[in-house]
Every structure is written in C-alpha cells, then in structure tokens.
Protein backbone atom coordinates (compact mmCIF):
# COMPACT_ATOMS: atom_id res chain seq x y z
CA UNK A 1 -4.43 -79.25 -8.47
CA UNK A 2 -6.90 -80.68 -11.07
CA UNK A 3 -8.24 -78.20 -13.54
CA UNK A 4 -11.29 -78.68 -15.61
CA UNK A 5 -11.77 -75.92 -17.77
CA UNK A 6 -15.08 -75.84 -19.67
CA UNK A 7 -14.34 -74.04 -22.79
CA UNK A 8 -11.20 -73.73 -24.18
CA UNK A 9 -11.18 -71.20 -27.21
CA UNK A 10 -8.38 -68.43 -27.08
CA UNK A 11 -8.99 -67.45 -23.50
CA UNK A 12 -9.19 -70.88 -21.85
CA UNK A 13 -6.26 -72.25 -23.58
CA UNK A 14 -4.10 -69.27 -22.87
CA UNK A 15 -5.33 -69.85 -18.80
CA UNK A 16 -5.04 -73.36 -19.54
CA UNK A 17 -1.12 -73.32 -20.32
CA UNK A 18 -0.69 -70.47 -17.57
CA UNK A 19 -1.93 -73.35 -15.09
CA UNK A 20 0.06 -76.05 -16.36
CA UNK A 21 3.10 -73.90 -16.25
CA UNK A 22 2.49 -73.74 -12.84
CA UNK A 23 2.59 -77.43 -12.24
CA UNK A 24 -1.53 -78.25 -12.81
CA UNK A 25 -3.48 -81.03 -14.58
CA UNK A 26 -5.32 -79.52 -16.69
CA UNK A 27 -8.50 -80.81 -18.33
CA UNK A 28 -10.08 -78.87 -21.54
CA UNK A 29 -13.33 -79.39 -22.12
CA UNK A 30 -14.00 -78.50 -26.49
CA UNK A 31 -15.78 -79.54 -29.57
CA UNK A 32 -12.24 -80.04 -30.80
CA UNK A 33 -10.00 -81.07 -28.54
CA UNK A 34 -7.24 -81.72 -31.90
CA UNK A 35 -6.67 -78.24 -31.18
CA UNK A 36 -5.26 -77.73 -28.17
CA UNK A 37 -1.48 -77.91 -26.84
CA UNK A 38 -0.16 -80.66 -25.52
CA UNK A 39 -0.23 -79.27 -22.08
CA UNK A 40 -4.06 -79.32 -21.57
CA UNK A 41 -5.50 -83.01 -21.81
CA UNK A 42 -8.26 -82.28 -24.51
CA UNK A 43 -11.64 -83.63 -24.23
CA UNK A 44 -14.67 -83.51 -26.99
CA UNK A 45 -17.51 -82.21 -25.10
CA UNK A 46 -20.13 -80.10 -26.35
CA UNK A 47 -21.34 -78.01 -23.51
CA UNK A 48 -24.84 -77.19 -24.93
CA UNK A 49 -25.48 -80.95 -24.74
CA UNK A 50 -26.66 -82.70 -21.95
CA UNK A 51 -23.98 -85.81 -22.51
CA UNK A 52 -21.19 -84.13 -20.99
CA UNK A 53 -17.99 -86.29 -20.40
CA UNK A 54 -17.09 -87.70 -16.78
CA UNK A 55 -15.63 -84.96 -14.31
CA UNK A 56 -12.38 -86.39 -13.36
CA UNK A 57 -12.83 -87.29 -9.65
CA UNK A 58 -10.08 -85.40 -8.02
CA UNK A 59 -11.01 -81.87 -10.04
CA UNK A 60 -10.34 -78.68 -7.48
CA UNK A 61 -11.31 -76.02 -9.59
CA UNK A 62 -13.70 -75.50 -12.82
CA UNK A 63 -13.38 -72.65 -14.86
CA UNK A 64 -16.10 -71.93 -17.17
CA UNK A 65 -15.05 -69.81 -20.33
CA UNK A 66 -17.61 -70.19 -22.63
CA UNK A 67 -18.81 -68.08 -25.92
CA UNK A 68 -21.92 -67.79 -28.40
CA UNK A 69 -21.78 -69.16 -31.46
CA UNK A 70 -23.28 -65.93 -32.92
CA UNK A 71 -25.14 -62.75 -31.86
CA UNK A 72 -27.92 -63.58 -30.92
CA UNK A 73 -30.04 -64.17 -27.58
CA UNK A 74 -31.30 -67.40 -28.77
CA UNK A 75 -27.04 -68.15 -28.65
CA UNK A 76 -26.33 -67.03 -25.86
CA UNK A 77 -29.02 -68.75 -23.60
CA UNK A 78 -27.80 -71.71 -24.93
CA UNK A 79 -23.82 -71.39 -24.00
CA UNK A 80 -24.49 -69.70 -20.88
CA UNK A 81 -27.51 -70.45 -18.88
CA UNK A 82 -27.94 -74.04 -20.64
CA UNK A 83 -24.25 -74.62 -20.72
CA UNK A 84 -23.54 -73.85 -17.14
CA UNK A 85 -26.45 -75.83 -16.39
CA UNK A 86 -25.01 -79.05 -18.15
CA UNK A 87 -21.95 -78.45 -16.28
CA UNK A 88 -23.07 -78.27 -12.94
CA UNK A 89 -25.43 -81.34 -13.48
CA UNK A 90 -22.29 -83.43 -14.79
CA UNK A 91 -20.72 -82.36 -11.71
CA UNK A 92 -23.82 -83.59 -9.53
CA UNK A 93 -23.55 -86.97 -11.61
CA UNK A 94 -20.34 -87.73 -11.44
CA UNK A 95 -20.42 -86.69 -6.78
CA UNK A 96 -17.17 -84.12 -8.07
CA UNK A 97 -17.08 -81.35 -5.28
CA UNK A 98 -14.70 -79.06 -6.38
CA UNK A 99 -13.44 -76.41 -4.28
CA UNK A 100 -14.02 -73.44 -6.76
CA UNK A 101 -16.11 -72.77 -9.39
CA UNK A 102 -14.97 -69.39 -11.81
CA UNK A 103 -17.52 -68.24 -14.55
CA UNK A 104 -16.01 -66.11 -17.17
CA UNK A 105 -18.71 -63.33 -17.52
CA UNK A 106 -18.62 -60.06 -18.72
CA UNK A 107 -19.21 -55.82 -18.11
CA UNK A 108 -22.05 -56.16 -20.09
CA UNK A 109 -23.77 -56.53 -16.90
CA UNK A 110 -23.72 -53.27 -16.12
CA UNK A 111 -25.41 -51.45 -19.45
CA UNK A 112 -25.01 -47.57 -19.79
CA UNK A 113 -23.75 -45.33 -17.05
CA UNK A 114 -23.38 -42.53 -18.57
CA UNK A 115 -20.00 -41.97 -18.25
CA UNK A 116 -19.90 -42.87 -14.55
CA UNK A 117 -17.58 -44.95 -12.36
CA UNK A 118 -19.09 -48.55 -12.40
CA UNK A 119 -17.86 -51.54 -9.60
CA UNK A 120 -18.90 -54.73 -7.79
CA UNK A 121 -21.25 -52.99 -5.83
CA UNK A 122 -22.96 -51.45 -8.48
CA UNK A 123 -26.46 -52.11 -9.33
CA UNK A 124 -26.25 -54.58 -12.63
CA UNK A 125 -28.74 -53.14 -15.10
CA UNK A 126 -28.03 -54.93 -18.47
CA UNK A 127 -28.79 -52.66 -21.50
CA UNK A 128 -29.21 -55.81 -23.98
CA UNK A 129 -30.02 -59.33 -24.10
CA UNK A 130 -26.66 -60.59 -23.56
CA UNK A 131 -26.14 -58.25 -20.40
CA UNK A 132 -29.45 -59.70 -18.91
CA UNK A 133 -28.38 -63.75 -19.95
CA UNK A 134 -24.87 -63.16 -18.57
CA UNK A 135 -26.30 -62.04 -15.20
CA UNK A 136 -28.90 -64.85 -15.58
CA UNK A 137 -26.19 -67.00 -15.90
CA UNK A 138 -24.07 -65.75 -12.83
CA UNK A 139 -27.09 -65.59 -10.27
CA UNK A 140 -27.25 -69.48 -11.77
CA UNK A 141 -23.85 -70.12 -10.40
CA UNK A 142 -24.02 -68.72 -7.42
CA UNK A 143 -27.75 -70.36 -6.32
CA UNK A 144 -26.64 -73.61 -7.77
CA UNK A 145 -23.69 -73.94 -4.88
CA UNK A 146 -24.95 -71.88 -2.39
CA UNK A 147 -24.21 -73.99 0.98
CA UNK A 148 -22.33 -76.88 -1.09
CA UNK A 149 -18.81 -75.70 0.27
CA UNK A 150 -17.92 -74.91 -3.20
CA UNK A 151 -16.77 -71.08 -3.30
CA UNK A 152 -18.10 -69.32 -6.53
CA UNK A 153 -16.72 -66.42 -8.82
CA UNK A 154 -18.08 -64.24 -11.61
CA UNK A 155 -15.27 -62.60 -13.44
CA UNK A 156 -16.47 -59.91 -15.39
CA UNK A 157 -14.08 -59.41 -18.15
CA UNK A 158 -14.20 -56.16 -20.12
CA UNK A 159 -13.55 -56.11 -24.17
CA UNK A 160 -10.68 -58.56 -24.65
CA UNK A 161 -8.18 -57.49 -27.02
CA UNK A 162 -4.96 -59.03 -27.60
CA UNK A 163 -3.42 -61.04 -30.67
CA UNK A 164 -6.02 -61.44 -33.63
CA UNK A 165 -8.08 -59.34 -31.47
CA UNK A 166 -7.32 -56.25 -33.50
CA UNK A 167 -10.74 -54.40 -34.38
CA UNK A 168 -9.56 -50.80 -33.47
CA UNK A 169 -6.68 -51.59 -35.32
CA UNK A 170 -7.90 -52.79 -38.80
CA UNK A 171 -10.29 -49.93 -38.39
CA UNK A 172 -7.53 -47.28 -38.26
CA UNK A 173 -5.69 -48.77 -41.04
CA UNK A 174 -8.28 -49.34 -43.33
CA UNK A 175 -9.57 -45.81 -42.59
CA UNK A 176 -12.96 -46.43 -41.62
CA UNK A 177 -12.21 -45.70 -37.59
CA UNK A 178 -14.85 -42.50 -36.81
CA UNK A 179 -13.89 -40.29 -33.42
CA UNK A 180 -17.14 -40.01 -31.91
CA UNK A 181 -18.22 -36.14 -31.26
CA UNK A 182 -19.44 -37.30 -27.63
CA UNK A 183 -16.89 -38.20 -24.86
CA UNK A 184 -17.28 -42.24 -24.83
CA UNK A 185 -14.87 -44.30 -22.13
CA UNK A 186 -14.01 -47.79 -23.06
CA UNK A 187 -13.24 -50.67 -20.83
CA UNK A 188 -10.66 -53.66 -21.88
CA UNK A 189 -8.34 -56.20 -21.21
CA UNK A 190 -5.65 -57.69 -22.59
CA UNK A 191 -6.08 -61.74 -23.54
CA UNK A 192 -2.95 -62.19 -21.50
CA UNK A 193 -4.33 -60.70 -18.20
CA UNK A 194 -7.75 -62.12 -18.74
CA UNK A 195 -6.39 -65.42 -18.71
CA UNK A 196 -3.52 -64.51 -16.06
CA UNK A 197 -6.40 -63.09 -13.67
CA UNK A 198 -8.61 -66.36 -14.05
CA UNK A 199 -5.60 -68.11 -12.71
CA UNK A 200 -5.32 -66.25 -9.88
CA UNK A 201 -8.44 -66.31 -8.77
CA UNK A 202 -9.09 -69.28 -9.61
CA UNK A 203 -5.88 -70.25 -7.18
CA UNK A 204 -6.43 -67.59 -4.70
CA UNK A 205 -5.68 -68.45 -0.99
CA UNK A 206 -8.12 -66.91 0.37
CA UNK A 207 -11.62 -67.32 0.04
CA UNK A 208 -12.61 -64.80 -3.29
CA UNK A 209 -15.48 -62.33 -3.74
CA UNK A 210 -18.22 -63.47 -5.66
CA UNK A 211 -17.63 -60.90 -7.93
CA UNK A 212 -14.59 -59.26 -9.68
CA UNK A 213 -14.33 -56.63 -12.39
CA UNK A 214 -11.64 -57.80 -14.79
CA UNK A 215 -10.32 -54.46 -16.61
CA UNK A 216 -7.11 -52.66 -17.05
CA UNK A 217 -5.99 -49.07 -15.18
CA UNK A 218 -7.55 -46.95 -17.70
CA UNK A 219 -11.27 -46.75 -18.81
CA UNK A 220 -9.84 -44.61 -21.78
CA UNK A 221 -12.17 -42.37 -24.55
CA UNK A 222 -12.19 -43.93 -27.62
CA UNK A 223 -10.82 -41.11 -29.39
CA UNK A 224 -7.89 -41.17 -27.18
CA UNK A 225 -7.46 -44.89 -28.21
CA UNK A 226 -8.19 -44.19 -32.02
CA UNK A 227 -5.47 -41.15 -32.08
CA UNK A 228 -2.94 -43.71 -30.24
CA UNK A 229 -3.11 -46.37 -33.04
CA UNK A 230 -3.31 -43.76 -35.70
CA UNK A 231 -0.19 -42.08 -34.19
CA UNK A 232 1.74 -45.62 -33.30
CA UNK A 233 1.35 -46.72 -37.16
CA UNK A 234 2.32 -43.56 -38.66
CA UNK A 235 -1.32 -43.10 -40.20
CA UNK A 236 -3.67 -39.92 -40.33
CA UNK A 237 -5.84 -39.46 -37.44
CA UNK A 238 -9.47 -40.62 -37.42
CA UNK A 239 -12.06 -38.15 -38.52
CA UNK A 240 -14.29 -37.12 -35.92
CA UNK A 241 -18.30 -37.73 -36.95
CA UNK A 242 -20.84 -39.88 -35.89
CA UNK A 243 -19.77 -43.28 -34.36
CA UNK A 244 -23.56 -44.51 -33.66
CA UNK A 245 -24.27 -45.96 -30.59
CA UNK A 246 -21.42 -46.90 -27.90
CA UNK A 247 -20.07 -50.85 -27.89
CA UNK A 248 -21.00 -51.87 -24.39
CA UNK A 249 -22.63 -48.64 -23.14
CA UNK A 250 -20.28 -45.36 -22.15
CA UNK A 251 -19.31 -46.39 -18.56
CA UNK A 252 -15.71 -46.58 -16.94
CA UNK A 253 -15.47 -49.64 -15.13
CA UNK A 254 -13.00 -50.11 -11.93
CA UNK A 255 -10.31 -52.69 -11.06
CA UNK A 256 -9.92 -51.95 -7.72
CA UNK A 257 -11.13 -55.03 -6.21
CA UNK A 258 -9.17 -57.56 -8.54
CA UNK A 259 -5.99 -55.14 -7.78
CA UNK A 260 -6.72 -55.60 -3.87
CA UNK A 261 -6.69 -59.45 -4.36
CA UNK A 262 -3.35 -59.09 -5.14
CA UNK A 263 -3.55 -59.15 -9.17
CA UNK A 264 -0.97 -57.27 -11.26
CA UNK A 265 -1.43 -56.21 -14.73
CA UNK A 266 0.69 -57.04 -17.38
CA UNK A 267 -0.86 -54.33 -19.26
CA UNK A 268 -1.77 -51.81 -17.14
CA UNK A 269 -3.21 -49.66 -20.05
CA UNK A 270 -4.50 -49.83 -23.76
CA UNK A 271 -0.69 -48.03 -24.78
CA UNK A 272 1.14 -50.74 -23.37
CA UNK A 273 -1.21 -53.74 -25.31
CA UNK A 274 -1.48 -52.33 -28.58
CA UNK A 275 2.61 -51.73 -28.73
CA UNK A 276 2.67 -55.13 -28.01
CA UNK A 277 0.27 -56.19 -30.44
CA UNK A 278 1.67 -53.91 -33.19
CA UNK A 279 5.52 -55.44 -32.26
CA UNK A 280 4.13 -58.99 -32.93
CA UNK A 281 4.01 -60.44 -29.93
CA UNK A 282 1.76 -63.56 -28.94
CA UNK A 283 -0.55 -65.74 -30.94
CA UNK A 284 -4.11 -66.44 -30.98
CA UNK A 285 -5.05 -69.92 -30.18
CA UNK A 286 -6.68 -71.66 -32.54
C-alpha cells in the first residue's frame, strides 16, 4: 500500500513508522519534512495553502492528522475545514481515488454529558468552537466522497497523552494539580494506540464505520488519576479545591466499537501509560 499522510507532527509520524514497519510507502505531508525519519518520504506541504504537492498516483489510503497552530477558532477553521478542503481538491486534481480516507478528529464533538456514557451513536453537541469546527470538518469528509467509492472514517481521539505529553504529571510535581470537589471522568489515549488504531483502521479488511471513538478502557475521575501520579512518584497527594471548569466537558466516552473492529490496546488504562511514561519509555517526535 501507498500511504499519504497529511500531517505528520507526533501522531502521524508515530502511525507513519507503524505503517512502514509493516511493509508501506509512506508519504508525509509537513512544513518540515527535515524532520521526519527516514522511513516516511517527507514532503513540504503546507496544508492551509491551496498549492498542495502532487498525490502520488498509486496512494490507497490518506490519513489526515492535522492540528491548530494555536487556540483559537480562527486556527482551527483553517487546519481543519480549509485544510481538509485543500486536500481533497489536490486529490480531485491530481484523478487519485484512494480507497480510504481517515480524519483524525476528536471527543470534543460530543461537549458535556454530565457524567454520562457517550458513543458513536450519540447525538454530537459540541460545547466550544473547536467541538463545532471538528464536526464541521467530519460532515466535510464524509459529503465530499459520498458515492466516490472511497470509504471514509472519523476517528475521534480522546486527550492524547504519551511521551512529552505529560500535563497531569508536571502538575503533580510542581504542586499545582487541584482534586476537583465534583466527580469529573476523563477520557484519553495513549500516543502509541492513537497512532496504532489509525493503522488499523486505516488497513481494516472490512469496510469501517464512519465513525470510531478512539479511547482507552477507563473513562477515569481525575482525582483518581491525580492520586495515581502523586502516589507513583512518591509525592503528597493533590489538595482537593476548585479545579474550574472540566477540560473537554465531564463525559465518559466508550471504546466499544473500535474494540469490536478488532483493536487491542496497548494501554488499556491511564495506570498502565503513565508507568510507562514515568519508566522512560518512548520519545516524542519532533
């Protein structure tokens, strides 16, 4: 297989050398391409920008694992909605037909539940701007290939943690981490299984749903989390006090789907990732 992957920071290069490994051309598309391993053929491509490099001819799958260049909504319409846009028109220019299409997107789709169970076939109601241009950007893909032959998937990843993704950490050892009083469940996903579950999909037999929730076993309480790290590092537990409001919205988000594709998590849970983290394993990708 030919893969073109349009986006390769830390998540699309770790997919990218999972799909060489398995024997792939691989194709990153990046502002700098300098960066990448050897194993990923590194183009300089700009993805906001109309001008976007020719899709090699015999491509089977694109992957689409793009981020904002800051926080704001203004940032995200343009890597998203404009970038997937500029994508799919370099596709149309160039006649490439792939048989896949994956979008990395994300459980900000979903907003606040309240605590609830959340899955595919759960209304999307995005709390925030980049909930709303992420599910902008997935009803995108899927109108733009409807009846094309070309099989489309929204992955929606949950908080990615993994090497140099150590927030919760640095707050517990810098002791500014805060318990929150109320019960708040978190969703994540190791950097390793986000990539490793792109590949599978991506290189599923069978035709795949047009929507999976990427997220490990357990939509854990943050305080649970918090007392974990404090307790793995030898530190004083968190204070409990006012967190303000809840990263992502308080929701627990299920895997069941991805699971019944077939998936299987390196990290089933948050204990098994950070003990990883914390033994220093794995490296960030430049």
């Amino acid at each position: 297989m030919t893969i073109l992957l349009a986006g390769c920071g830390d998540l699309g290069t770790e997919a990218g050398l999972r799909f060489a490994a398995r024997g792939h051309r691989v194709v990153g598309w990046r502002r700098s391409p300098q960066k990448l391993p050897a194993a990923i053929e590194g183009v300089a491509a700009n993805l906001s920008a109309a001008d976007l490099p020719p899709v090699p001819a015999d491509t089977t799958a694109v992957v689409i694992a793009v981020a904002a260049d800051s926080p704001t909504e203004e940032a995200y319409r343009s890597a998203y909605v404009q970038g997937l846009t500029n994508v799919f028109d370099a596709l149309e220019r160039d006649g490439v037909t792939p048989g896949r299409v994956l979008f990395v997107s994300s459980t900000a789709v979903y907003g606040d539940a309240g605590g609830d169970w959340v899955d595919e076939g759960t209304t999307a109601v995005p709390g925030g701007f980049s909930g709303r241009v992420l599910l902008e950007a997935e009803e995108l893909l899927h109108a733009r290939f409807a009846g094309t032959g070309t099989e489309t998937v929204a992955l929606r990843l949950g908080g990615i943690y993994g090497p140099g993704r150590t927030r919760l950490i640095d707050q517990v050892r810098s002791g500014s981490a805060i318990i929150p009083e109320d019960l708040r469940y978190t969703n994540r996903i190791h950097r390793d299984d986000a990539a490793a579950a792109i590949v599978h999909l991506a290189t599923l037999p069978s035709a795949p749903e047009l929507v999976y929730i990427g997220v490990d076993h357990d939509p854990a309480d943050l305080g649970a989390v918090l007392r974990f790290l404090a307790s793995e590092m030898g530190l004083v537990e968190p204070p409990v006090g006012d967190a303000g409001p809840a990263r992502g919205g308080n929701k627990r988000c299920s895997n069941a789907l991805l699971h019944s594709a077939g998936f299987e998590f390196g990290f089933p849970s948050f204990r098994e990732g950070y003990r990883d983290i914390l033994a220093g394993n794995g490296v960030r990708h430049p």
